[in-house]
C-alpha atoms as a PDB file:
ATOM      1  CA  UNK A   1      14.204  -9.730  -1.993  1.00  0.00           C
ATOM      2  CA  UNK A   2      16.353  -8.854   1.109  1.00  0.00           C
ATOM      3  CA  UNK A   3      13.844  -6.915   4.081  1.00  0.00           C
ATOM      4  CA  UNK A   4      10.086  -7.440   3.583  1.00  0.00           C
ATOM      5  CA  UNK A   5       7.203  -5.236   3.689  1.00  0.00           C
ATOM      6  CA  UNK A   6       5.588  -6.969   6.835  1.00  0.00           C
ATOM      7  CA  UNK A   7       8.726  -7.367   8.597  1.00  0.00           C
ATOM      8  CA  UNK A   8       9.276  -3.561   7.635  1.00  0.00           C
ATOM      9  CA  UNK A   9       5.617  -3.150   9.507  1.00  0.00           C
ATOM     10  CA  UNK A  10       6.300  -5.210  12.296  1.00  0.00           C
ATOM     11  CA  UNK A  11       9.823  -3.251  13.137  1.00  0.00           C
ATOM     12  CA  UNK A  12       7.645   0.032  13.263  1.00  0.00           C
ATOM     13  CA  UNK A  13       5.126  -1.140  15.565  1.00  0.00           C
ATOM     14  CA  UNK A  14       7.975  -2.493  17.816  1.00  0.00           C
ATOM     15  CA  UNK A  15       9.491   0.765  18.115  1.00  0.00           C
ATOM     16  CA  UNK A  16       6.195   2.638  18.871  1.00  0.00           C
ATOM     17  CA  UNK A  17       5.669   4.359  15.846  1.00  0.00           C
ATOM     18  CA  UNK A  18       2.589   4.283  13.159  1.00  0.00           C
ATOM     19  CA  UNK A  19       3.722   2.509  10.555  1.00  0.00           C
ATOM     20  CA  UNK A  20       3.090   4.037   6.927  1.00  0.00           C
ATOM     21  CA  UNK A  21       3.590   2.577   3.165  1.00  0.00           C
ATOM     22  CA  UNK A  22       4.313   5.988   1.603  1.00  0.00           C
ATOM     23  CA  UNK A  23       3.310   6.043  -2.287  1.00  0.00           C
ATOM     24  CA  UNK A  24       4.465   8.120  -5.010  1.00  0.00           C
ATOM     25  CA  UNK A  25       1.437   8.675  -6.920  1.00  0.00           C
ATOM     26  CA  UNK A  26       2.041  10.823  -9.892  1.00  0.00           C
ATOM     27  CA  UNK A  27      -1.655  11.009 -11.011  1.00  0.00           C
ATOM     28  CA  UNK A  28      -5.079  11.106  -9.073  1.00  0.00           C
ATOM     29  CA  UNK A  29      -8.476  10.781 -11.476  1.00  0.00           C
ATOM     30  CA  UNK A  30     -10.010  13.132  -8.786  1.00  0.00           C
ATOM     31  CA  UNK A  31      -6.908  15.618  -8.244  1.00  0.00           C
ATOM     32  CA  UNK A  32      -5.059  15.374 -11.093  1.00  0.00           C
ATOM     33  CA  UNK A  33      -1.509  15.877 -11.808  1.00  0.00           C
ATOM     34  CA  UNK A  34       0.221  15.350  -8.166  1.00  0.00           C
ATOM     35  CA  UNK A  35       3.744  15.624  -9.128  1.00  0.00           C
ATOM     36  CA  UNK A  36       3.378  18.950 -10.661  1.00  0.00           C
ATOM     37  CA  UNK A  37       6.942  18.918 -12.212  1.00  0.00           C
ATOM     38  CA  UNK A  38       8.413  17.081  -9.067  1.00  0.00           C
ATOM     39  CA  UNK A  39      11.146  14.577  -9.686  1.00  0.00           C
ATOM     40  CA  UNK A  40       9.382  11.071  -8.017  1.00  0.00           C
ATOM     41  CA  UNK A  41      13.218   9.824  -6.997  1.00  0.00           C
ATOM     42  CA  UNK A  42      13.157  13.240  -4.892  1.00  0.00           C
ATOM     43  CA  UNK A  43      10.167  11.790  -3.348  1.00  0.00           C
ATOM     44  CA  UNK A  44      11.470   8.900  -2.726  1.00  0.00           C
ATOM     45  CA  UNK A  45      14.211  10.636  -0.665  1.00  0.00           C
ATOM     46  CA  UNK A  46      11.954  12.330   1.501  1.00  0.00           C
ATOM     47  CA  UNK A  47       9.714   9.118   1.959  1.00  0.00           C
ATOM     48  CA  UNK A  48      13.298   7.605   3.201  1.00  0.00           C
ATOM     49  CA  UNK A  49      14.104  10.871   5.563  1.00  0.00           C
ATOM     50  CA  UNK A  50      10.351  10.591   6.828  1.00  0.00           C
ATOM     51  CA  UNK A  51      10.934   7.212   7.775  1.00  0.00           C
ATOM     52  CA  UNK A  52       8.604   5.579   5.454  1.00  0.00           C
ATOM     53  CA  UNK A  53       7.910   1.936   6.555  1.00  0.00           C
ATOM     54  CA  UNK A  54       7.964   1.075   2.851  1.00  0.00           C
ATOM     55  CA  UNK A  55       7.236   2.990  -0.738  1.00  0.00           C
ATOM     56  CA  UNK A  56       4.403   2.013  -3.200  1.00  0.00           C
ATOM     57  CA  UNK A  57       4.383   3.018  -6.335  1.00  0.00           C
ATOM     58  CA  UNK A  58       1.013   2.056  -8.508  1.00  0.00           C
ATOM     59  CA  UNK A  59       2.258   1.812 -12.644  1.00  0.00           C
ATOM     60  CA  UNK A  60      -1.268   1.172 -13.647  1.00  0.00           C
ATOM     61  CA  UNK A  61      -1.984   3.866 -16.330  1.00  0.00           C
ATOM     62  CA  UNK A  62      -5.105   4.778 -15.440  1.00  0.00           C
ATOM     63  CA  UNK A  63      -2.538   6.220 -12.856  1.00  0.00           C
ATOM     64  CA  UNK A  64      -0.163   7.467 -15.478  1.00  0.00           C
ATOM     65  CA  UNK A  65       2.143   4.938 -14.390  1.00  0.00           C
ATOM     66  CA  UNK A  66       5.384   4.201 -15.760  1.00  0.00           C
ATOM     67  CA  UNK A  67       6.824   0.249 -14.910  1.00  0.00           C
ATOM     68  CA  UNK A  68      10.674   1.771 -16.049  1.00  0.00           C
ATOM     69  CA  UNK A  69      10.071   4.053 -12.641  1.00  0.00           C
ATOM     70  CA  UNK A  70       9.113   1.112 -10.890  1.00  0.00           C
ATOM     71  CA  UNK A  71      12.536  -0.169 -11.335  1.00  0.00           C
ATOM     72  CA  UNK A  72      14.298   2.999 -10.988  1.00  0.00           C
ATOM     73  CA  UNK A  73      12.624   3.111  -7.301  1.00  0.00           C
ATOM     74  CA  UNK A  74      13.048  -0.227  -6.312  1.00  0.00           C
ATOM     75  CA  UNK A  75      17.083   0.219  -7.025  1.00  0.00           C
ATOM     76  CA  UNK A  76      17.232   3.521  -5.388  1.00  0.00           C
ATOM     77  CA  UNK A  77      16.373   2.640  -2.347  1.00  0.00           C
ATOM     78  CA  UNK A  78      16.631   0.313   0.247  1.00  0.00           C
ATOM     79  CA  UNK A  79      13.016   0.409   1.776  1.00  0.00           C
ATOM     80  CA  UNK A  80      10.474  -2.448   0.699  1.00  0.00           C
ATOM     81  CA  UNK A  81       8.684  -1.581  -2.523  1.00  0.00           C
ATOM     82  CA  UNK A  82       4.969  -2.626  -3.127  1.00  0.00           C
ATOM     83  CA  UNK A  83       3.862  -2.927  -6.852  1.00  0.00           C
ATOM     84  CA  UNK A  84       0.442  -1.467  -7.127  1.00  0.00           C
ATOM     85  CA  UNK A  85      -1.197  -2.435 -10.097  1.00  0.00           C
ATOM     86  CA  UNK A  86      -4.837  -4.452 -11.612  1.00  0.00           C
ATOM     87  CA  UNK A  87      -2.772  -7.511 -12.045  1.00  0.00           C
ATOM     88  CA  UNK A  88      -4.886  -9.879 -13.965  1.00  0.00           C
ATOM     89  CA  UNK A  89      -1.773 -11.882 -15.481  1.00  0.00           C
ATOM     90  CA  UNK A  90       0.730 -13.809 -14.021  1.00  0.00           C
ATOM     91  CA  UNK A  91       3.612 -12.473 -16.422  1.00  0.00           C
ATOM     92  CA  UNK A  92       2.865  -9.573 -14.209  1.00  0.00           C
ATOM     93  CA  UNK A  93       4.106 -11.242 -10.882  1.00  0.00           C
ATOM     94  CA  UNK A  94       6.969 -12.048 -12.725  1.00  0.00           C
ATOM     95  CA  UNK A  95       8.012  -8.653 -14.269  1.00  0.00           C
ATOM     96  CA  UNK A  96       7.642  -7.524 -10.676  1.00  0.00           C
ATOM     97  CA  UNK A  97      10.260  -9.762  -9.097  1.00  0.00           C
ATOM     98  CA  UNK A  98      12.465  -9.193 -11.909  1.00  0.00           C
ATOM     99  CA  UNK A  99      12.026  -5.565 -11.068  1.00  0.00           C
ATOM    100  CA  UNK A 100      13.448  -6.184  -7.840  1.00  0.00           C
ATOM    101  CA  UNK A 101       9.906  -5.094  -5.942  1.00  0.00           C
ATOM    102  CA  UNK A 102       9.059  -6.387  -2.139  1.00  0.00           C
ATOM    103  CA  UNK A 103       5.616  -6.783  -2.726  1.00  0.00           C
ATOM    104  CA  UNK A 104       2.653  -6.849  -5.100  1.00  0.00           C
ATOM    105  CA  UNK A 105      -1.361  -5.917  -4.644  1.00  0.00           C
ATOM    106  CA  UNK A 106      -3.235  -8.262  -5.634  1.00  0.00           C
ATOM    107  CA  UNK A 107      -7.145  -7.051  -5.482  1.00  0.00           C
ATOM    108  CA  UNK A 108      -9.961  -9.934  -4.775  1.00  0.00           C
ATOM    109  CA  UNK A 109     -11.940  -7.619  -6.580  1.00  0.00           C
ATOM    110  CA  UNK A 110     -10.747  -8.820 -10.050  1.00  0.00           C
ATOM    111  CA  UNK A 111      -9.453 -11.668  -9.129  1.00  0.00           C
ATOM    112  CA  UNK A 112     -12.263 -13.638  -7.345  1.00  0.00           C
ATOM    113  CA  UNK A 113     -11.524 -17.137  -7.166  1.00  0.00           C
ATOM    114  CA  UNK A 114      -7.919 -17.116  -8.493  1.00  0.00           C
ATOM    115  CA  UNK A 115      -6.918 -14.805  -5.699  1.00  0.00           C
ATOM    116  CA  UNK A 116      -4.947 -18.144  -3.854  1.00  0.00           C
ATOM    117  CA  UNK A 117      -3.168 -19.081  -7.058  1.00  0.00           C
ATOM    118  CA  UNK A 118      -2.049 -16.057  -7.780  1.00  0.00           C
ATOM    119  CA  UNK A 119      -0.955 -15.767  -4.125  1.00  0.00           C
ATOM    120  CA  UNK A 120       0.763 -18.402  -4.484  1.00  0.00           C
ATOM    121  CA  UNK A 121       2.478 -17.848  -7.561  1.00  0.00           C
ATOM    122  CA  UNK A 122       3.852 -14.303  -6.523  1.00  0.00           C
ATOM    123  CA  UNK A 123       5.154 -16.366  -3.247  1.00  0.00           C
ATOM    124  CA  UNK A 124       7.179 -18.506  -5.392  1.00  0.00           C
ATOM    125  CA  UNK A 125       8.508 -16.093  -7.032  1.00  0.00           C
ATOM    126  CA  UNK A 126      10.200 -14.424  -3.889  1.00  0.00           C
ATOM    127  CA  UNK A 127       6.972 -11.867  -3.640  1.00  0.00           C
ATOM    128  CA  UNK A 128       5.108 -10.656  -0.315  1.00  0.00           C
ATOM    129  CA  UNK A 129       1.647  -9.988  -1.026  1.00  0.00           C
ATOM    130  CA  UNK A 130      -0.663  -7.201   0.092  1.00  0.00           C
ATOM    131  CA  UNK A 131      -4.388  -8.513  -0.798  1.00  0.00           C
ATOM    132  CA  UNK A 132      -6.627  -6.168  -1.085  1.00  0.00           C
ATOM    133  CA  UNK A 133     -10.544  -6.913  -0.166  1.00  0.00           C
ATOM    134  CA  UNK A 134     -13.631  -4.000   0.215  1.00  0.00           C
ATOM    135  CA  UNK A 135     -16.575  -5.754   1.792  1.00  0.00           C
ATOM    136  CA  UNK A 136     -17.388  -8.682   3.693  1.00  0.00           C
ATOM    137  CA  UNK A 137     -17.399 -11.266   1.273  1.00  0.00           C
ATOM    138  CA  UNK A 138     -13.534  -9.961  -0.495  1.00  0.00           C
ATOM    139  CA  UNK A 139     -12.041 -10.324   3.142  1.00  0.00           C
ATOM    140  CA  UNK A 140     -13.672 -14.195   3.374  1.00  0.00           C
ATOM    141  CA  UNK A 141     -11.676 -14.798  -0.225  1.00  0.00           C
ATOM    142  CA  UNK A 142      -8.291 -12.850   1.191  1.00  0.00           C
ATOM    143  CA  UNK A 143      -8.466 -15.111   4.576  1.00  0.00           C
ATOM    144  CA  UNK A 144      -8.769 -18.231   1.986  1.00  0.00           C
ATOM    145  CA  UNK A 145      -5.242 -17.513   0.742  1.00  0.00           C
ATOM    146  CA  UNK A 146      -1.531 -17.579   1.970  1.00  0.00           C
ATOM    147  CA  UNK A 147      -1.087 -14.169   2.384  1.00  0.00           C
ATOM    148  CA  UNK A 148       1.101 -12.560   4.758  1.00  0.00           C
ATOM    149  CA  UNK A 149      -0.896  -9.419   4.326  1.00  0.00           C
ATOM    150  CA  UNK A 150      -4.419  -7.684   4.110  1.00  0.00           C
ATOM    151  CA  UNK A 151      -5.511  -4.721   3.093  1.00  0.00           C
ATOM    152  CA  UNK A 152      -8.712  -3.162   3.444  1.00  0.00           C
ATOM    153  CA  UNK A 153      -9.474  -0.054   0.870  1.00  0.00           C
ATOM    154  CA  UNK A 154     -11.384   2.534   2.284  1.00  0.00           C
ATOM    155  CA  UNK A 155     -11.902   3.334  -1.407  1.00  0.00           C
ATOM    156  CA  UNK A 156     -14.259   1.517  -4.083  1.00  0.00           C
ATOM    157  CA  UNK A 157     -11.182   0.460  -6.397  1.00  0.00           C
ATOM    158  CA  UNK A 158     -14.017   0.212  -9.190  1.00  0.00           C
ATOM    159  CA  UNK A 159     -14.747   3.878  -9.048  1.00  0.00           C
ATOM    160  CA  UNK A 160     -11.125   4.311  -9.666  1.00  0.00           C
ATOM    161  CA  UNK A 161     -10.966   6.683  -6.210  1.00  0.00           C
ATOM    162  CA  UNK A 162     -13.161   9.009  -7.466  1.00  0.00           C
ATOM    163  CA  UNK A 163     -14.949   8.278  -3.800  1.00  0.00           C
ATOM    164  CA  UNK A 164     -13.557  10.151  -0.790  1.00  0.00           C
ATOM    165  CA  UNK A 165     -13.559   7.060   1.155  1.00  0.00           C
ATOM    166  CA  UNK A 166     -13.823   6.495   5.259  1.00  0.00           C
ATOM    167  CA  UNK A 167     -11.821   4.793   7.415  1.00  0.00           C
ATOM    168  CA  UNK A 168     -14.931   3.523   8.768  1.00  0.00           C
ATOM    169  CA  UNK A 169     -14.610   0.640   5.882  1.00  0.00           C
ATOM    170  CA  UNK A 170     -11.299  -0.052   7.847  1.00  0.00           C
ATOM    171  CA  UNK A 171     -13.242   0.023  11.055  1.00  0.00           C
ATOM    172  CA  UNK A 172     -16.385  -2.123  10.033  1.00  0.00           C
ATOM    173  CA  UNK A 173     -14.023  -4.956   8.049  1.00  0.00           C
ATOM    174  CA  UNK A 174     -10.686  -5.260   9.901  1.00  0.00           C
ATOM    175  CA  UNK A 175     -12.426  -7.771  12.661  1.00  0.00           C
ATOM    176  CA  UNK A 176     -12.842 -10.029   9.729  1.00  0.00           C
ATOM    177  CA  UNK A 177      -9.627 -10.451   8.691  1.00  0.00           C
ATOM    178  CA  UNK A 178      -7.604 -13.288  10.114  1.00  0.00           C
ATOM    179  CA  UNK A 179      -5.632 -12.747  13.183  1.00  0.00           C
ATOM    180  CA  UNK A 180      -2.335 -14.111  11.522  1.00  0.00           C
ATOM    181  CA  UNK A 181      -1.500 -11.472   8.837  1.00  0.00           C
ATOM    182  CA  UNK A 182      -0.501  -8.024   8.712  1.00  0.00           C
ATOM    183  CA  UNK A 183      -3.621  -5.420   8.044  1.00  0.00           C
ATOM    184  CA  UNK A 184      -3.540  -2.188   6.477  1.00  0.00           C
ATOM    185  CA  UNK A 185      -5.770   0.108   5.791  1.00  0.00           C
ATOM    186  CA  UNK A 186      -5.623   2.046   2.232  1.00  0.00           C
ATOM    187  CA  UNK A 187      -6.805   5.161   1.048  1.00  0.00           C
ATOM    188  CA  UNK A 188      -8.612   7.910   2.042  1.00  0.00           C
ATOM    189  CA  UNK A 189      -6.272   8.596   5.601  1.00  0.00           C
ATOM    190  CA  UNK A 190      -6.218  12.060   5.313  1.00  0.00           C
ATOM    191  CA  UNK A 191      -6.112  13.039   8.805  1.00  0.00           C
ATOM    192  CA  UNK A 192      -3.760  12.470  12.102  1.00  0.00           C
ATOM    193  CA  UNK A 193      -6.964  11.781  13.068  1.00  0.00           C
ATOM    194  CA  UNK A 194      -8.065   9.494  10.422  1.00  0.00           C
ATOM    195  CA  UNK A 195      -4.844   7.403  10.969  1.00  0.00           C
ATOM    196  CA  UNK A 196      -5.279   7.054  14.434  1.00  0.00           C
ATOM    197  CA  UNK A 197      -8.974   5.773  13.738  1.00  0.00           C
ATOM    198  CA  UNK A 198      -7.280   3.332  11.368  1.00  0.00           C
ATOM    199  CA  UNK A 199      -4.399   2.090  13.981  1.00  0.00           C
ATOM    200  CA  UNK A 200      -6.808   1.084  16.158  1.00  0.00           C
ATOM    201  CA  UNK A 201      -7.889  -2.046  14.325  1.00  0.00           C
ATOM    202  CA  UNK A 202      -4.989  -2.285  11.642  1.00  0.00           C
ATOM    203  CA  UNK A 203      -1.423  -2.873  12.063  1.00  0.00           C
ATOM    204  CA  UNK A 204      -0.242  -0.020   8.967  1.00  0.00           C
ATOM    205  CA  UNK A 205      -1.626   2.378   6.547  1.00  0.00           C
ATOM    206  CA  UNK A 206      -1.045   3.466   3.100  1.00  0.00           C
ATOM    207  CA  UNK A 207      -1.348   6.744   2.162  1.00  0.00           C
ATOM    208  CA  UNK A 208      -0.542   8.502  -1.358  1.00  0.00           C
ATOM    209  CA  UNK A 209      -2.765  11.410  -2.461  1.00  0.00           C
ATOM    210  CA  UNK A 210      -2.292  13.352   1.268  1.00  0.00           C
ATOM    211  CA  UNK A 211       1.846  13.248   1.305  1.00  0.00           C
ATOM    212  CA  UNK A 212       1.139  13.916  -2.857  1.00  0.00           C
ATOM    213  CA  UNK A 213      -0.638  17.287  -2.123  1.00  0.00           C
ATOM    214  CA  UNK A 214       1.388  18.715   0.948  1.00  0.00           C
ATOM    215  CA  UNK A 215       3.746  21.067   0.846  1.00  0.00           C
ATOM    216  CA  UNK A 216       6.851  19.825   3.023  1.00  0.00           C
ATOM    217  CA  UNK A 217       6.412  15.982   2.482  1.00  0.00           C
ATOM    218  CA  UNK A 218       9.147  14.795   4.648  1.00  0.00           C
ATOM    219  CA  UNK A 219       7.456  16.770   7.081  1.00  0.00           C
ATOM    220  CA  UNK A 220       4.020  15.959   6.673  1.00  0.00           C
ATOM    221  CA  UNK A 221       5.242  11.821   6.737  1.00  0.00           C
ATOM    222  CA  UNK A 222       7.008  12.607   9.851  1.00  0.00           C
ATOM    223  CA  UNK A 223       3.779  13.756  11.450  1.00  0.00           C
ATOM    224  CA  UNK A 224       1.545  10.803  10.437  1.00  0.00           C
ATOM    225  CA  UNK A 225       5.078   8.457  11.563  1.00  0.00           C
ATOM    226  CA  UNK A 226       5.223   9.711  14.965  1.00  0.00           C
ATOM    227  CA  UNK A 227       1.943  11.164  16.174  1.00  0.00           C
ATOM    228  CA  UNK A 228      -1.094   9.574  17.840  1.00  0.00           C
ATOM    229  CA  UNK A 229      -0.532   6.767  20.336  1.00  0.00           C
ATOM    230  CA  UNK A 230      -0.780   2.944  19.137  1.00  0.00           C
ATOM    231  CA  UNK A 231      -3.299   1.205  21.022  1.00  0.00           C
END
């Protein structure tokens, strides 16, 4: 699948910058519409100008997602793309490779105890894998697995965002996680501030709803890319 997500990561932290996972999130169940009549592969561009350490793109539909744009974005550009998604079959992990994607969530939450397999099974099929855990006992079932990445949501994923969310989720949980993955926090960074709090104890964050709602994107990205000092 060419350059990974975590190698994408690790290149950002090299050259001093906070590393981000940009998503184009058409839909939020507590904001709404967010691409009020935007075109998402104009997005994408200004994720790529803003130096986006990789895209997301979530096609669940309680998202009003679309899988045909997942493939439109993963041949437009030349970042890693992470499938977000409630993946509860494997068919799934294999419409995403064919899609050409980098990377696919998989969330503990739904998953439980077939986290690992599917792991594994989106491994052999050429996929990095971003798992996501909540609380204490989600992280223990991530660290069980061959994941090259973690990711803590500062959002309950059952409440479909409809919480604010804290990075203080990210703050409490990230000593948890195993020392030899990438961690990221999700959701809820809507702050310079917030970020920095987060890139203190993770390696990356992904943000969606506070690029969705800002007026100059690129611009917005480029502030949340280069400000604040990693620890």
């Amino acid at each position: 699948m060419g350059f990974g997500l975590s190698d994408a990561i690790k290149v950002k932290m090299r050259q001093q910058l906070n590393p981000v996972i940009a998503e184009i999130k058409v839909f939020s169940p507590k904001y709404g519409d967010l691409l009020r009549g935007r075109d998402p592969l104009k997005l994408l561009k200004d994720y790529e100008k803003g130096d986006a350490a990789g895209i997301s793109y979530i096609t669940a539909r309680e998202f009003r997602g679309n899988f045909s744009l997942l493939r439109k974005i993963c041949k437009e550009t030349n970042l890693p793309v992470l499938r977000k998604a409630f993946i509860l079959d494997k068919s799934e992990i294999e419409r995403t490779a064919e899609a050409e994607a980098s990377a696919i969530l998989l969330i503990t939450r739904f998953l439980k105890d077939n986290t690992a397999e599917f792991v594994d099974y989106a491994l052999e099929h050429g996929l990095e894998t971003l798992v996501e855990a909540h609380n204490l006992n989600e992280i223990r079932i991530a660290n069980e697995t061959k994941t090259g990445m973690i990711g803590i949501n500062n959002r309950d994923i059952a409440k479909l965002e409809l919480d604010d969310g804290s990075v203080e989720v990210t703050e409490r949980l990230c000593k948890f996680v195993k020392n030899d993955v990438v961690k990221v926090s999700e959701s809820g960074i809507r702050s310079l501030e917030e970020l920095n709090r987060a890139l203190k104890v993770a390696d990356a964050v992904l943000i969606g709803t506070a690029l969705m709602l800002a007026e100059n994107i690129e611009e917005k990205l480029k502030g949340f890319v280069g400000g604040g000092e990693r620890d």
